[in-house]
N, C-alpha and C. Protein backbone atom coordinates (compact mmCIF):
# COMPACT_ATOMS: atom_id res chain seq x y z
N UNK A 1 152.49 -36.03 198.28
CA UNK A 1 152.21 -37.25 197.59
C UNK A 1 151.19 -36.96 196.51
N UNK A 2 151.43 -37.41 195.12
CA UNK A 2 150.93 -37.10 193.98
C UNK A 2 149.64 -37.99 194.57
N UNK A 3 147.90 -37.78 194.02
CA UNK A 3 147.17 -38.62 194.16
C UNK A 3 146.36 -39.03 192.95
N UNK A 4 146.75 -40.27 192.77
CA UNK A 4 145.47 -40.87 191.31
C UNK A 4 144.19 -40.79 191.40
N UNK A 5 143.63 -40.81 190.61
CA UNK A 5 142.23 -41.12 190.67
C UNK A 5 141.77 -42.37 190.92
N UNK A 6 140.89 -42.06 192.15
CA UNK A 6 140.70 -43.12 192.87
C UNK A 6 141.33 -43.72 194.46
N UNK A 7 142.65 -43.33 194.19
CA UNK A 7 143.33 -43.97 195.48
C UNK A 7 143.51 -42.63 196.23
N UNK A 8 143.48 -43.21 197.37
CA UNK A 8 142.87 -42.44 198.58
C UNK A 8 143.97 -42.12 198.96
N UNK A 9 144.58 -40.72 200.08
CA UNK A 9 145.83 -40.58 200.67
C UNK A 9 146.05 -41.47 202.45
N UNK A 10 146.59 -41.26 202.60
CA UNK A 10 146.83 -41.93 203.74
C UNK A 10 146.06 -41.39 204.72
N UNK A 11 146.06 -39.98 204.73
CA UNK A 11 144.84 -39.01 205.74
C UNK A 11 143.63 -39.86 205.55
N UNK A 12 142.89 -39.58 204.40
CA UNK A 12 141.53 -40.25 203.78
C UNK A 12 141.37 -41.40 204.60
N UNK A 13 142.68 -42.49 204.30
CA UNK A 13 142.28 -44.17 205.17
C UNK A 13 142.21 -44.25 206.63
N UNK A 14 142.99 -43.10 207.04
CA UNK A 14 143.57 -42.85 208.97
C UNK A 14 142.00 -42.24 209.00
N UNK A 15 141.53 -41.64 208.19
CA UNK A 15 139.97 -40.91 208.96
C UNK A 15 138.87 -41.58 208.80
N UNK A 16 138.83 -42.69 207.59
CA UNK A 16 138.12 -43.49 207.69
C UNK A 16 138.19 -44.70 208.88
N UNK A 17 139.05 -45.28 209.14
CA UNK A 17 139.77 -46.31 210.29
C UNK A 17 138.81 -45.83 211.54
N UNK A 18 138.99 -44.11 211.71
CA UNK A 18 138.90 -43.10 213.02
C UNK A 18 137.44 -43.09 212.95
N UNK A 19 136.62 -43.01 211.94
CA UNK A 19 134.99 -43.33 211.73
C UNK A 19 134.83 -44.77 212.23
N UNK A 20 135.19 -45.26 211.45
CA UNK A 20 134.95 -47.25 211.56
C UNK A 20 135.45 -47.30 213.25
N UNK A 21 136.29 -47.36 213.39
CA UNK A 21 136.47 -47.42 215.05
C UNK A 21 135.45 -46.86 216.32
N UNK A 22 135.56 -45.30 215.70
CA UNK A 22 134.40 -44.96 216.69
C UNK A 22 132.96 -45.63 216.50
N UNK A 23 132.66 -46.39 215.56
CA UNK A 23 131.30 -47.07 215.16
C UNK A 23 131.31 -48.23 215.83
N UNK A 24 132.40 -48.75 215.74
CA UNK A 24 132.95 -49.99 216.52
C UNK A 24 132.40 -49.65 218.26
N UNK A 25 133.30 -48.56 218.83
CA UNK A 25 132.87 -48.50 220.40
C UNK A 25 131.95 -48.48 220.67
N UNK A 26 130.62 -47.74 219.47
CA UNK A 26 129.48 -47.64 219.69
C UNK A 26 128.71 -48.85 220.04
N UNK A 27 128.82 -50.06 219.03
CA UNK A 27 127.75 -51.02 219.05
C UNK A 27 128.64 -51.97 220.31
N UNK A 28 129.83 -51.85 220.10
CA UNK A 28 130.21 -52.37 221.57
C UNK A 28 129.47 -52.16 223.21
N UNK A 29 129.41 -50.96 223.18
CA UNK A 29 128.41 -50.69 223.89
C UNK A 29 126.92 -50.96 224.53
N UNK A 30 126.81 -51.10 222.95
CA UNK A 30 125.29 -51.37 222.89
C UNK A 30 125.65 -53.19 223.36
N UNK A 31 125.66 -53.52 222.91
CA UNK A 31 126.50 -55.28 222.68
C UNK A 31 126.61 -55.36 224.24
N UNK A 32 126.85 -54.53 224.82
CA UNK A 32 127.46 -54.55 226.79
C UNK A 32 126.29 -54.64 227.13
N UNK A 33 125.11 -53.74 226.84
CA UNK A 33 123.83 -53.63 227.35
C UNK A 33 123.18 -55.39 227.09
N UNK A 34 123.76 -55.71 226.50
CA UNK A 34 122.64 -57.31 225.60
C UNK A 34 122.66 -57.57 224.05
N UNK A 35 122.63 -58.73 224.38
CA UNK A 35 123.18 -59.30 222.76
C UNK A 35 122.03 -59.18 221.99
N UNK A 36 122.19 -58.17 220.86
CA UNK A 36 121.26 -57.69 219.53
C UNK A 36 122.07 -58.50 218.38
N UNK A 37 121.33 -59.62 217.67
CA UNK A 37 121.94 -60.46 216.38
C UNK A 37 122.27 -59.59 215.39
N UNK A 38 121.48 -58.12 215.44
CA UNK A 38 121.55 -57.03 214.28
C UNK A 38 122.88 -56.35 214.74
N UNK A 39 123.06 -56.20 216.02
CA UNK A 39 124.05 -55.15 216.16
C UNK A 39 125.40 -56.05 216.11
N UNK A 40 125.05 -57.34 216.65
CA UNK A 40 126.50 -58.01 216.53
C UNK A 40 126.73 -58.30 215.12
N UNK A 41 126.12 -58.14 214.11
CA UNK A 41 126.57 -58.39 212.58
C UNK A 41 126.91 -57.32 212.33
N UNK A 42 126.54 -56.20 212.67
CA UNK A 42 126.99 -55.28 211.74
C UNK A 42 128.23 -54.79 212.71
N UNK A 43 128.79 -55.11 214.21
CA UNK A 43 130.18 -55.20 214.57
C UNK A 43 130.69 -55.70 213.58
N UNK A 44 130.36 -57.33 213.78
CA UNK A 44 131.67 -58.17 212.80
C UNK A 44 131.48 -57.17 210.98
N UNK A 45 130.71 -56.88 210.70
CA UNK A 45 130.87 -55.86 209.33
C UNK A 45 131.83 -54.91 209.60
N UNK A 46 132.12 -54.23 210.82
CA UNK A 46 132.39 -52.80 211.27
C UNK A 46 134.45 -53.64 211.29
N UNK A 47 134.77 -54.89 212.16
CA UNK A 47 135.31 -55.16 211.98
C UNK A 47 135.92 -55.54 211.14
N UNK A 48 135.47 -56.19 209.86
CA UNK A 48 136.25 -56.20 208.43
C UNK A 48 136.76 -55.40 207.75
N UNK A 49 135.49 -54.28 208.02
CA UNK A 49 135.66 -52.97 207.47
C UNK A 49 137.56 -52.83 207.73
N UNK A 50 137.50 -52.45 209.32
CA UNK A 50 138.64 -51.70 209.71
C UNK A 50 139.96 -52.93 209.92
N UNK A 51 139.57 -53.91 209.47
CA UNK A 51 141.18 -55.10 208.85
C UNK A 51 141.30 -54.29 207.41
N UNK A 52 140.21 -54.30 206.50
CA UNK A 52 140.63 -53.43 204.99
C UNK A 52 141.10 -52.64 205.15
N UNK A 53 140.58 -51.33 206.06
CA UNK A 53 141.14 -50.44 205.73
C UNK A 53 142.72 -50.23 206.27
N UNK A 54 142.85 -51.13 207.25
CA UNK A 54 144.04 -50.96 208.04
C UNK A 54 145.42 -52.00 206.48
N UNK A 55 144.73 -52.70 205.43
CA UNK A 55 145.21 -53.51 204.94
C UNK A 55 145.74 -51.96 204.07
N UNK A 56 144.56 -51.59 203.49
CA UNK A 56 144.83 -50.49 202.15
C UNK A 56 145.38 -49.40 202.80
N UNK A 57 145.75 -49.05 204.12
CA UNK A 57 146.71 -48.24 204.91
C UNK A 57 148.68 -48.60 204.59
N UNK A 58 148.46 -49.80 204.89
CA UNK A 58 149.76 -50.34 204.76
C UNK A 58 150.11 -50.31 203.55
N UNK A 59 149.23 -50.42 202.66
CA UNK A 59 149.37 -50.79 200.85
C UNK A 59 149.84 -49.60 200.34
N UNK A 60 148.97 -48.55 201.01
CA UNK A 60 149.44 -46.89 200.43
C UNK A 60 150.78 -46.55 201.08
N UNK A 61 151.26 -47.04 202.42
CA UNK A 61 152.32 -46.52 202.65
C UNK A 61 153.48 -47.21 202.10
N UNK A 62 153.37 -48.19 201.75
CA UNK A 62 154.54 -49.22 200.72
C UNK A 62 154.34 -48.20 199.29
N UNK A 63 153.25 -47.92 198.74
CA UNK A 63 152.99 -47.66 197.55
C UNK A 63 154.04 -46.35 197.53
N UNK A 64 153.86 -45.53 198.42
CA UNK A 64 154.61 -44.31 198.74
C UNK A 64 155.45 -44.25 198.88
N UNK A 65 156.32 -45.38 199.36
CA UNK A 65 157.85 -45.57 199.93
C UNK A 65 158.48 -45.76 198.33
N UNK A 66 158.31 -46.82 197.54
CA UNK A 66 158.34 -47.95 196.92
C UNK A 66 158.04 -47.82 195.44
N UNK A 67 157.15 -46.85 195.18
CA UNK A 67 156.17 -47.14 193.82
C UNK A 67 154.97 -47.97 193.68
N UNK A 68 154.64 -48.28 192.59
CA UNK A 68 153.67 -49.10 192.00
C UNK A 68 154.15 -50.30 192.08
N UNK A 69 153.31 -51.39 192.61
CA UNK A 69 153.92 -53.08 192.69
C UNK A 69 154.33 -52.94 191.57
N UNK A 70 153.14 -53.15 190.80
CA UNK A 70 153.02 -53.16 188.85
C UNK A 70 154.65 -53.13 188.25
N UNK A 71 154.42 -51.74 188.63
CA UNK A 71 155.83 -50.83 187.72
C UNK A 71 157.50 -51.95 188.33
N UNK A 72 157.37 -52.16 189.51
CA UNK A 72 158.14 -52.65 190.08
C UNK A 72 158.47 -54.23 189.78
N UNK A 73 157.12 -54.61 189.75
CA UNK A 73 157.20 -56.03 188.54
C UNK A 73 158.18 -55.99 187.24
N UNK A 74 157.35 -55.32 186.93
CA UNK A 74 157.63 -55.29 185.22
C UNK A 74 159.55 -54.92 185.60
N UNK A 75 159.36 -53.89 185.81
CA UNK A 75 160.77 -53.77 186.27
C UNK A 75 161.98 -54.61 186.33
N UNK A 76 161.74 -55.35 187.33
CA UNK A 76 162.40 -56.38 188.06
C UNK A 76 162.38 -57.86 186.72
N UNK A 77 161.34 -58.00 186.26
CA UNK A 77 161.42 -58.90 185.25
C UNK A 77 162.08 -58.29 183.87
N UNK A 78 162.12 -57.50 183.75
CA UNK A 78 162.84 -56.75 182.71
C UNK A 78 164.67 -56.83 182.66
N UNK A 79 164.82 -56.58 184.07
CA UNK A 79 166.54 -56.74 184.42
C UNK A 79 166.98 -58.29 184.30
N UNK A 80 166.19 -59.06 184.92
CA UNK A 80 166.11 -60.77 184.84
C UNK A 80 166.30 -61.11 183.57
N UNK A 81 165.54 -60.65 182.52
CA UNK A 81 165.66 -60.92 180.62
C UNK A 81 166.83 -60.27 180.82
N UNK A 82 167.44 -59.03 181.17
CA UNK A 82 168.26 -58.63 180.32
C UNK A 82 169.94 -59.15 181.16
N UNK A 83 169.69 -60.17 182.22
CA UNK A 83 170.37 -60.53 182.68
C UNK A 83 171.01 -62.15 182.14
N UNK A 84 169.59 -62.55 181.87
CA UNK A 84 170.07 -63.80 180.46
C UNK A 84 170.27 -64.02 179.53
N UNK A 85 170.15 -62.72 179.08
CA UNK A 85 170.62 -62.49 177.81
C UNK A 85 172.15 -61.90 177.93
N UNK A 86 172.43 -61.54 178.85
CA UNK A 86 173.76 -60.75 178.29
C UNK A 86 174.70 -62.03 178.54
């Protein structure tokens, strides 16, 4: 898989997820011992985290299957003109 600048490969998001998760069991833990207001915010942080990344997981593997939304837009609206016109 070709990679742009900027966008991450699918490894990159699966090892980030694998960080964020294990950070997750951690304060869980802690969270078992007694409720810390610091540690339970930065769970629910730890949890958003890993909905994004699990979001921009899915995004890269469509992107990979599929192409660029973008390109695929334009695309698709391009055949539509040239479908009312003919």
């Amino acid at each position: 898989m070709s990679v742009e600048r900027g966008v991450k490969t699918l490894e990159d998001i699966k090892l980030e997820i694998e960080r964020a998760t294990d950070r997750r069991a951690e304060l869980l833990h802690v969270l078992a011992e007694g409720h810390d207001p610091v540690v339970a915010a930065e769970h629910a942080q730890v949890e958003e985290e890993i909905a994004r990344l699990w979001d921009e997981y899915r995004e890269a593997r469509v992107r990979g299957r599929f192409g660029d939304r973008d390109v695929i837009i334009k695309r698709a609206r391009l055949e539509e003109r040239l479908e009312r016109a003919a």
